[in-house]
Protein backbone atom coordinates (compact mmCIF):
# COMPACT_ATOMS: atom_id res chain seq x y z
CA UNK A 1 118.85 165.36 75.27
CA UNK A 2 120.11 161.95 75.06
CA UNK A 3 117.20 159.60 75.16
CA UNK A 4 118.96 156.44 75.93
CA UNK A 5 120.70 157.87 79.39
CA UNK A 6 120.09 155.87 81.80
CA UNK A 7 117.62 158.10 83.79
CA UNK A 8 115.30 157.94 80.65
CA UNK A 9 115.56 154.36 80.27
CA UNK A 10 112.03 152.05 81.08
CA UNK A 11 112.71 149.37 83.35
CA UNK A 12 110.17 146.22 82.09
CA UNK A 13 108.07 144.99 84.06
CA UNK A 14 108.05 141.55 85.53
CA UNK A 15 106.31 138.92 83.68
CA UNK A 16 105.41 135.31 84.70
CA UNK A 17 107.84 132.66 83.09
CA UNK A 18 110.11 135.31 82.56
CA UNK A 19 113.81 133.87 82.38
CA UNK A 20 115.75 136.30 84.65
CA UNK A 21 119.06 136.43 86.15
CA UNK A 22 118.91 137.39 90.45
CA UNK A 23 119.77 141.00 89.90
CA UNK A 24 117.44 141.48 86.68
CA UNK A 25 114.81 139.77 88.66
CA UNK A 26 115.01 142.11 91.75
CA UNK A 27 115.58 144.67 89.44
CA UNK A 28 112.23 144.49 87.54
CA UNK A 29 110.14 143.22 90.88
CA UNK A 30 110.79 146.45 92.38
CA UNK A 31 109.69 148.12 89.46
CA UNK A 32 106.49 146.50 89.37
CA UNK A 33 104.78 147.22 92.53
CA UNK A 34 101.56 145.58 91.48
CA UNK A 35 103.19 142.04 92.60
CA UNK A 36 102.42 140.94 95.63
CA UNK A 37 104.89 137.88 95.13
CA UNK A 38 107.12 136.68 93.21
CA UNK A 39 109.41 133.90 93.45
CA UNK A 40 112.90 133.22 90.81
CA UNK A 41 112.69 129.34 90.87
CA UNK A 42 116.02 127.91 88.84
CA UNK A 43 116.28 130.93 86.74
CA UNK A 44 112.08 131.58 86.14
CA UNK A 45 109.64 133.58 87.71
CA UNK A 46 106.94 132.38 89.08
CA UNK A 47 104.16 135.39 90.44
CA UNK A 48 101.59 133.93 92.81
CA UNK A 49 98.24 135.28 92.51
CA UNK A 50 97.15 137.71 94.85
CA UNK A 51 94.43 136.74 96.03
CA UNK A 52 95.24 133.84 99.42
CA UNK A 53 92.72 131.46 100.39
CA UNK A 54 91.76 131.43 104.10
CA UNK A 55 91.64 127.56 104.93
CA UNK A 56 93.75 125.99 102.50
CA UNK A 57 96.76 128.24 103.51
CA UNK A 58 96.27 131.34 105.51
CA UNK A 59 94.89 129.48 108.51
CA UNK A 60 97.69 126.74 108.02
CA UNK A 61 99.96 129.37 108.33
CA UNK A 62 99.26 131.58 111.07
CA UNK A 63 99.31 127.98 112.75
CA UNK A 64 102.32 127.00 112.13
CA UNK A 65 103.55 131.00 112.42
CA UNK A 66 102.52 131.03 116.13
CA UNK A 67 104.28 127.21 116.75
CA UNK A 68 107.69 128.82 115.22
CA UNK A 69 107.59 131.66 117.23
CA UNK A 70 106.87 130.00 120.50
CA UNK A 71 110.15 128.12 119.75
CA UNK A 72 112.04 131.47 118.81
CA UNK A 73 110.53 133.19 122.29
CA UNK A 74 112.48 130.25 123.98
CA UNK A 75 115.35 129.91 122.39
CA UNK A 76 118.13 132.83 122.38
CA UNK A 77 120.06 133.28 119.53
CA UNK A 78 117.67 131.53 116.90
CA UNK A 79 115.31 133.77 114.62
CA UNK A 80 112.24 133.35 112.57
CA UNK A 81 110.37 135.15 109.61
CA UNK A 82 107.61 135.32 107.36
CA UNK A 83 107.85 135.34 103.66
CA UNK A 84 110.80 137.37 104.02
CA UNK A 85 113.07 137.38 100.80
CA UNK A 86 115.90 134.59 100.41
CA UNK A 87 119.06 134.86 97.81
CA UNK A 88 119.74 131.14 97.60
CA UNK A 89 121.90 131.27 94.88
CA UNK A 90 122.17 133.42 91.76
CA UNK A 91 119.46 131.48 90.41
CA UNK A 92 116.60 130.95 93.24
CA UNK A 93 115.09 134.27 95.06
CA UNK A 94 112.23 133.20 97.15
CA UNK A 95 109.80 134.04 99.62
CA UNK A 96 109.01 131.06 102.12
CA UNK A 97 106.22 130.90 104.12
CA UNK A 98 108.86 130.63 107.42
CA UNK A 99 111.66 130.42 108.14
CA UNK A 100 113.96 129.41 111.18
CA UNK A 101 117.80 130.61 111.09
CA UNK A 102 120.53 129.92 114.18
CA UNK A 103 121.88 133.57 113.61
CA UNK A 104 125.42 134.04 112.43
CA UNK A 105 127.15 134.84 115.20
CA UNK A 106 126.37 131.82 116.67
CA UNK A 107 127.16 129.73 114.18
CA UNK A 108 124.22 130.06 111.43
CA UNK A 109 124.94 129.46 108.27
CA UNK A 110 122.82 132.00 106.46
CA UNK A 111 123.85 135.75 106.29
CA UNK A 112 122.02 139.04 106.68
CA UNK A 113 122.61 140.92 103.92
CA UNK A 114 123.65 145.27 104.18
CA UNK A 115 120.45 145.67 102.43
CA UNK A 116 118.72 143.38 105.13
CA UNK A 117 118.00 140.38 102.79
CA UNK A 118 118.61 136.70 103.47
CA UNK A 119 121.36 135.37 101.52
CA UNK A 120 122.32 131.53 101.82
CA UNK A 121 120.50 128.36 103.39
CA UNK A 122 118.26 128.98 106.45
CA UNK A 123 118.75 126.15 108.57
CA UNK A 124 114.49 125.30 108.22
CA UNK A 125 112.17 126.04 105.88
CA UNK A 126 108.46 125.74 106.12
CA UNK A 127 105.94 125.87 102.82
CA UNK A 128 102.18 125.53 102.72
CA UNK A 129 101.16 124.52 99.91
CA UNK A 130 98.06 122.92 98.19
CA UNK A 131 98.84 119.56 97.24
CA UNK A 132 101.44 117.12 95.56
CA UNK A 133 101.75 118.84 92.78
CA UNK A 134 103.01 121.95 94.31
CA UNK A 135 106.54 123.48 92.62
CA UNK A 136 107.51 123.40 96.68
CA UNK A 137 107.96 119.50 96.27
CA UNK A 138 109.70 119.94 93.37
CA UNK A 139 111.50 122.19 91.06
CA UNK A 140 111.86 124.54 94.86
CA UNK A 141 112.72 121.35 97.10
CA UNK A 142 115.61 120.90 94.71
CA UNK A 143 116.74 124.02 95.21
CA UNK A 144 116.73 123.84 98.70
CA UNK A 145 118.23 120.71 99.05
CA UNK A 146 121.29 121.68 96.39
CA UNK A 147 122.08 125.08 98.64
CA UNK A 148 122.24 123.24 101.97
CA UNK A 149 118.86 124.30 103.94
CA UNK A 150 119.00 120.96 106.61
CA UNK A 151 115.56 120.81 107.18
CA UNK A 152 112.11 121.37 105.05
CA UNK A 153 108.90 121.33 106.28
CA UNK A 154 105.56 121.08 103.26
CA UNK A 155 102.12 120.83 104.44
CA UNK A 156 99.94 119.67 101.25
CA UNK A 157 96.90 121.00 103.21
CA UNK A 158 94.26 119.89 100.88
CA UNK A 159 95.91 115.96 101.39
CA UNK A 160 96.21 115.84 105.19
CA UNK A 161 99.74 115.16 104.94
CA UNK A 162 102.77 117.21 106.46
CA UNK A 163 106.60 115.71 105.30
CA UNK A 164 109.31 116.74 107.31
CA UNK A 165 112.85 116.49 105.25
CA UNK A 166 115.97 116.26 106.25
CA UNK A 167 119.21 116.58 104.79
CA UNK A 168 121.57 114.00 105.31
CA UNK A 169 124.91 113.34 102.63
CA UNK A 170 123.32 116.01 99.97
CA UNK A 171 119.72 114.06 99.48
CA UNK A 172 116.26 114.77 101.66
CA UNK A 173 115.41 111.80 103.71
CA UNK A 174 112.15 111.73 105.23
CA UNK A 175 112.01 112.43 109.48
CA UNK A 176 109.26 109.56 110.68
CA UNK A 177 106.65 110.64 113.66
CA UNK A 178 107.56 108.39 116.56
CA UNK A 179 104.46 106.50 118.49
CA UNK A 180 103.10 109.27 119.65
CA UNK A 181 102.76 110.93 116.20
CA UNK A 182 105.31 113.80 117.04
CA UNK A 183 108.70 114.84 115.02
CA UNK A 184 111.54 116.04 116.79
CA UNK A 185 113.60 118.02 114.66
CA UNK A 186 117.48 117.37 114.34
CA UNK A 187 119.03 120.55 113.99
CA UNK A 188 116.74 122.45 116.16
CA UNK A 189 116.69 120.14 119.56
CA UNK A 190 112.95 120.75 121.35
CA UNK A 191 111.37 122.15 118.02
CA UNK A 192 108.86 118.99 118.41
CA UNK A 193 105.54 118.99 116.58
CA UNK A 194 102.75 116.53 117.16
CA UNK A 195 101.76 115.96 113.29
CA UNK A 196 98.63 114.15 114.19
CA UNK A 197 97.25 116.47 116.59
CA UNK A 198 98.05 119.18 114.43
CA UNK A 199 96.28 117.98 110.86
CA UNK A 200 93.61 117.61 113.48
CA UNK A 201 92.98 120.49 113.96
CA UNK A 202 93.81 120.14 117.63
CA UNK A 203 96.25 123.49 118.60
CA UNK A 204 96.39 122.92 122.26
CA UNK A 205 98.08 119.67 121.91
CA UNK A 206 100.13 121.04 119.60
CA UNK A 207 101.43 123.50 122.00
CA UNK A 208 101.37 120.94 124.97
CA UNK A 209 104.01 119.22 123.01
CA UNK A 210 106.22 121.97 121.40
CA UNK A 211 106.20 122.74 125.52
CA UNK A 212 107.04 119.23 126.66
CA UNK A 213 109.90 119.71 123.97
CA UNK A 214 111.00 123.30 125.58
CA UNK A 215 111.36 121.71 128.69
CA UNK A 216 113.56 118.74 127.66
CA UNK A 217 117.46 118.17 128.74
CA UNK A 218 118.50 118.27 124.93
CA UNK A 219 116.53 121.90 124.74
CA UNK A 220 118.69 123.18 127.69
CA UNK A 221 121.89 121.76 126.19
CA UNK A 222 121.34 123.88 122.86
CA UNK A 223 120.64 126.79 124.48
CA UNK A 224 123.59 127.03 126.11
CA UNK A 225 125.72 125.46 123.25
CA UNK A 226 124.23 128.85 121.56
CA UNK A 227 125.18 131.20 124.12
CA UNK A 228 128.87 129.68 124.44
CA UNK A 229 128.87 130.02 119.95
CA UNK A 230 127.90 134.33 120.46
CA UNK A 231 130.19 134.68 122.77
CA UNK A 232 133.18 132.86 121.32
C-alpha cells in the first residue's frame, strides 16, 4: 500500500491568515466544513466568525436584500444574489453580502462559471459592514476597484453612513445624494435609493422611491436596451 497516493493523502484544513493560492483556497474550504465563511482577500484568508449580529448587519441586510430584489423583479435580464461565491482574480475569492450582475448575454461582464460560480466583476457590489475600519473599505475595495466592479455600495452601520462608489478612469469616486437625499445609480438606471430615509430607519420611503425610480423614462430605456443586447 502506497501511503502517499493521492486517495490517502490529508487535505489541511483552512486556517485564518493562511496565505493561499484560489485553487488551494477552495481546495481546503471545502474540506473544512466547519466554516461558515471564508473570504481569500489579496492572497489571505480571512474566516468570519460564525456567529452574525442581528442589528448591526443581519437586519441591514435583509433591508437592503428586499430593495435589490424589487429592482431585479422589474428589470429583465439583470440578476441578484446573496453571499454567493465570486472568483475575482486568482488572488480574491469572496462572498459579498449582494450582488447585482446585467447577465452575460446581455452584455454583463461577469461570467457563470460550469461549476455555477461567479467569476469576474459584478457590475454592483453591496457590503455591510461595522464601521471604518472594516477590510471592505480597504484591502477588499481595492480589489474591487482593480478587477473592474463599476459600482460599490458599504454601509458602516454602527456610523450612520452609507458610501456609494463609483468607478470612473480605474479610481472610486464617491456618487453624492441629490436634494432629496436619494442616489441614482449610473450603471443601473432606476436603481435609486433614498440614503436618508433609509439610515432612518424609514422602509416605506425607501420603497416609494426605488418605485418612483421604476417608473422613470431612463428605467424604460434600459429595459429595452437589455432586451435588444439578449436578443442580438
Amino acid at each position: 500500500m502506497v501511503r502517499n497516493h493521492p486517495q490517502y493523502q490529508t487535505i489541511p484544513q483552512l486556517e485564518n491568515g493562511d496565505k493561499l493560492t484560489r485553487y488551494e483556497f477552495e481546495r481546503r474550504y471545502n474540506a473544512t466544513p466547519n466554516i461558515r465563511k471564508a473570504e481569500l482577500i489579496e492572497g489571505i484568508v480571512y474566516i468570519a466568525p460564525n456567529a452574525v449580529r442581528f442589528r448591526s448587519h443581519a437586519e441591514p441586510h435583509g433591508w437592503i436584500t428586499g430593495w435589490v430584489g424589487t429592482y431585479v423583479a422589474a428589470t429583465p435580464c439583470v440578476s441578484s444574489g446573496v453571499k454567493t461565491t465570486v472568483r475575482l482574480d486568482w488572488d480574491n475569492e469572496f462572498q459579498p453580502d449582494i450582488i447585482l450582475l446585467i447577465d452575460q448575454a446581455a452584455g454583463g461582464q461577469a461570467i457563470i462559471s460550469e461549476d455555477d460560480y461567479i467569476e469576474g466583476a459584478p457590475e454592483l457590489v453591496v457590503e455591510i459592514v461595522a464601521s471604518s475600519v472594516a477590510i471592505d473599505l480597504h484591502a477588499k475595495k481595492q480589489a474591487y476597484r482593480r478587477n473592474g466592479v463599476k459600482e460599490y455600495i458599504v454601509w458602516q452601520v454602527l456610523e450612520q453612513k452609507l458610501t456609494w462608489f463609483y468607478l470612473e478612469q480605474g479610481e472610486y469616486l464617491e456618487l453624492e445624494p441629490d436634494a432629496d437625499g436619494i442616489i441614482r445609480s449610473l450603471i443601473f438606471p432606476g436603481l435609486w435609493l433614498a440614503v436618508t430615509e433609509l439610515l432612518a430607519g424609514n422602509k416605506q420611503a425607501v420603497v416609494n422611491v426605488l418605485q418612483t425610480g421604476l417608473q422613470s423614462p431612463e428605467h424604460g430605456a434600459f429595459v429595452q436596451q437589455l432586451a435588444q443586447g439578449s436578443n442580438s
